[in-house]
Protein backbone atom coordinates (compact mmCIF):
# COMPACT_ATOMS: atom_id res chain seq x y z
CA UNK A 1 109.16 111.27 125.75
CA UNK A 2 106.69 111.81 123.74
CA UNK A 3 105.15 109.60 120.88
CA UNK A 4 105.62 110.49 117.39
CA UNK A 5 102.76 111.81 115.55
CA UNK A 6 101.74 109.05 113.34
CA UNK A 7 101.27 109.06 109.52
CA UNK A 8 97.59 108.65 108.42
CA UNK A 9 97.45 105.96 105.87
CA UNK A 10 96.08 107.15 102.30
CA UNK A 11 92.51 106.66 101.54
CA UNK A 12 90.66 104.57 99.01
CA UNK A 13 91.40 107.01 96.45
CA UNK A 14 95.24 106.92 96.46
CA UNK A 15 95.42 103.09 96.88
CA UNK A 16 93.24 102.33 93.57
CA UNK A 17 95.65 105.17 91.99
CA UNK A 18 98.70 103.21 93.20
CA UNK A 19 97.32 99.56 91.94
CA UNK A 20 96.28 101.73 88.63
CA UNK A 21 100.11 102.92 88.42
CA UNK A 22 101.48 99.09 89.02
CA UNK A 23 99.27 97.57 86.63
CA UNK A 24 100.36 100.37 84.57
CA UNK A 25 104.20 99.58 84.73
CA UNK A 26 103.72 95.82 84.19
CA UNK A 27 101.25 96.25 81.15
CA UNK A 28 104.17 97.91 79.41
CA UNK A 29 106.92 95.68 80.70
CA UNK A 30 108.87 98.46 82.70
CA UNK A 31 112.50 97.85 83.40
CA UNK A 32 112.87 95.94 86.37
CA UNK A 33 114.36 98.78 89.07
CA UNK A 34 111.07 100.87 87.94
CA UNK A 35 108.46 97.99 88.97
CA UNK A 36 110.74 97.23 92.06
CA UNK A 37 109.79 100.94 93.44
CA UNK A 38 106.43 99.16 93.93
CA UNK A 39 107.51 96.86 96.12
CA UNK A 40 109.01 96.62 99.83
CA UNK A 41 112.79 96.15 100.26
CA UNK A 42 112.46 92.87 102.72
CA UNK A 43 109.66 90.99 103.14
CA UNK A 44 108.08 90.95 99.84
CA UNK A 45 106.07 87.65 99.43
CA UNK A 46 104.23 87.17 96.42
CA UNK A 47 101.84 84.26 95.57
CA UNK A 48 100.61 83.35 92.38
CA UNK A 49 98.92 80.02 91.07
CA UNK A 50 102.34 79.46 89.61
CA UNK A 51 103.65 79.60 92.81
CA UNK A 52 105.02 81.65 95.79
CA UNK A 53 107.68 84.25 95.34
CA UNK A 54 110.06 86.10 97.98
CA UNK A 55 111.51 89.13 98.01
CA UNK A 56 113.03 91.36 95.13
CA UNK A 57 115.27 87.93 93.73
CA UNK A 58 111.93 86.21 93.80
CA UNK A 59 110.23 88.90 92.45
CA UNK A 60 112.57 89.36 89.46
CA UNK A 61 112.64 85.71 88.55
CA UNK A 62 108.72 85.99 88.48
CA UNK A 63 108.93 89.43 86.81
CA UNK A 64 111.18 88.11 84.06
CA UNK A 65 108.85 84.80 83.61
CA UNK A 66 105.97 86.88 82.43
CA UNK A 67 106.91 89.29 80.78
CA UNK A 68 108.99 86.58 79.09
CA UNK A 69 105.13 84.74 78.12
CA UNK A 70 102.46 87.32 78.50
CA UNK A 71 102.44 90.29 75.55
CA UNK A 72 99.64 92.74 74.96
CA UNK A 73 98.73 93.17 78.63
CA UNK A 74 95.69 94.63 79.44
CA UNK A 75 95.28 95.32 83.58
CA UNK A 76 91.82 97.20 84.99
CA UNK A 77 91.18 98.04 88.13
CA UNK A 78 87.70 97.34 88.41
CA UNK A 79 87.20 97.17 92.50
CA UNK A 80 89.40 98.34 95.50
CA UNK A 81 88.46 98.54 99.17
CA UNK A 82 90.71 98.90 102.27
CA UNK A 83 90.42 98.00 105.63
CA UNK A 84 93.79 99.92 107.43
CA UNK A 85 94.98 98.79 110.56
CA UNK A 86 98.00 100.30 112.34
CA UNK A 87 100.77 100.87 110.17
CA UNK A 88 99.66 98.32 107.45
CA UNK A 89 96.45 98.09 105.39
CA UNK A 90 94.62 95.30 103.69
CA UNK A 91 93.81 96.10 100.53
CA UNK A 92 91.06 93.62 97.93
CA UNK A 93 91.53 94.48 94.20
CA UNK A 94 89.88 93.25 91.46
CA UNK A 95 91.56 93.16 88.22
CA UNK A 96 90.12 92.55 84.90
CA UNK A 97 93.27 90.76 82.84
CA UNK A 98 94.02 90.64 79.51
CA UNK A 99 96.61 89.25 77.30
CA UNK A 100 97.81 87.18 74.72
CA UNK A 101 100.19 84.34 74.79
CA UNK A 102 102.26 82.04 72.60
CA UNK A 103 102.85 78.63 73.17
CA UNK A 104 105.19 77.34 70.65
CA UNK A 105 104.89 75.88 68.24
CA UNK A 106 101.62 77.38 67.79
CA UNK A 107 100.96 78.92 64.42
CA UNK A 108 99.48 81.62 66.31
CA UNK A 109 98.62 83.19 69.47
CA UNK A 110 96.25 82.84 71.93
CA UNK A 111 94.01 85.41 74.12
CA UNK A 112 93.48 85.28 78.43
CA UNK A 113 91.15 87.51 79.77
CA UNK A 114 90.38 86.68 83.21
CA UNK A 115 88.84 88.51 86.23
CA UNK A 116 91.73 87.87 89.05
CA UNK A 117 90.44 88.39 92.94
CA UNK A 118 94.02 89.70 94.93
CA UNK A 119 94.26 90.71 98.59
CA UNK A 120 97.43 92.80 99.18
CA UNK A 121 99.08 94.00 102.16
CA UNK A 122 99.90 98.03 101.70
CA UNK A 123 102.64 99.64 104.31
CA UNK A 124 104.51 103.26 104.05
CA UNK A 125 107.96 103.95 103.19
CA UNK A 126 110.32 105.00 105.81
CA UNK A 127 109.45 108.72 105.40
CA UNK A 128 105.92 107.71 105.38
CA UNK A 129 105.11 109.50 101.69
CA UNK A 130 105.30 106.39 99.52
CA UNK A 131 103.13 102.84 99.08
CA UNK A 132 104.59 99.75 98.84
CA UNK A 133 103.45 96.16 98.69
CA UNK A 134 104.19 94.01 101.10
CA UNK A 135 102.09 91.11 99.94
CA UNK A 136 100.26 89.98 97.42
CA UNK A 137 98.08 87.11 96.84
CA UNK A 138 96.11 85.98 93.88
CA UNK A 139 93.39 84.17 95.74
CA UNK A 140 91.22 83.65 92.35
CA UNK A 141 91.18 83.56 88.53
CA UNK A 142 88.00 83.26 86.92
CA UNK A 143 88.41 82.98 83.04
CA UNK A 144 86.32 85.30 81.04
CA UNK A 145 84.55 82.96 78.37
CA UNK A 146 86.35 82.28 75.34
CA UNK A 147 89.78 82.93 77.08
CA UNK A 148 92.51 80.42 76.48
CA UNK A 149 93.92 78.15 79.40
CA UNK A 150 96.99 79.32 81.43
């Protein structure tokens, strides 16, 4: 029999235009079944400094925690390069990341801004159209100066 074509996996282009469109949906706090469509069905595993989060339950209890605390979010992509390999590709963003915070009972709020160093795992969906994260991991966050504590 023989093998299916296979799917070539987007270039550099499309991926920073994908982490531009999820930044995108979480700086304005998009419902939760619109940020989901970002993410894979099973085997999601996200991990934060906060912590380690698995699939979409895991995801929406982090989802809900920040945008819960973080308002005013400011996401930009400021680096992206992929290294594909089979049916997956790595994939190194930096983020510039911006917000404010309050931390009651704080007269007022406070700014973040902090340059955040990810690698995230990128597959296909089924029909081979559509990115999707399988994982993501914050492996740094450097504070800009001035920036408030997390």
């Amino acid at each position: 029999m023989p093998e299916a074509p296979s799917v070539p996996f987007p270039g550099e282009h499309t991926v920073r235009e994908f982490a531009e469109r999820w930044y995108a949906a979480l700086d304005r706090h998009g419902d939760l079944d619109e940020v989901k469509q970002f993410v894979v069905d099973d085997g999601l595993e996200m991990r934060f400094p906060e912590g380690t989060f698995r699939g979409h339950s895991g995801f929406a209890r982090w989802y809900e925690a920040v945008c819960r605390r973080f308002f005013d979010e400011e996401h930009t992509v400021t680096g992206v390069r992929t290294v594909v390999d089979g049916a997956e590709t790595s994939v190194h963003v930096q983020v510039n990341w911006q917000a404010r915070v309050w931390n009651p009972p704080a007269a007022t709020s406070q700014w973040l801004g902090f340059d955040a160093d990810q690698t995230w795992s990128l597959v296909l969906d089924d029909s081979g159209t559509t990115l999707l994260i399988k994982t993501y991991v914050c492996n740094a966050l450097k504070p800009m100066p001035g920036s408030a504590a997390l």
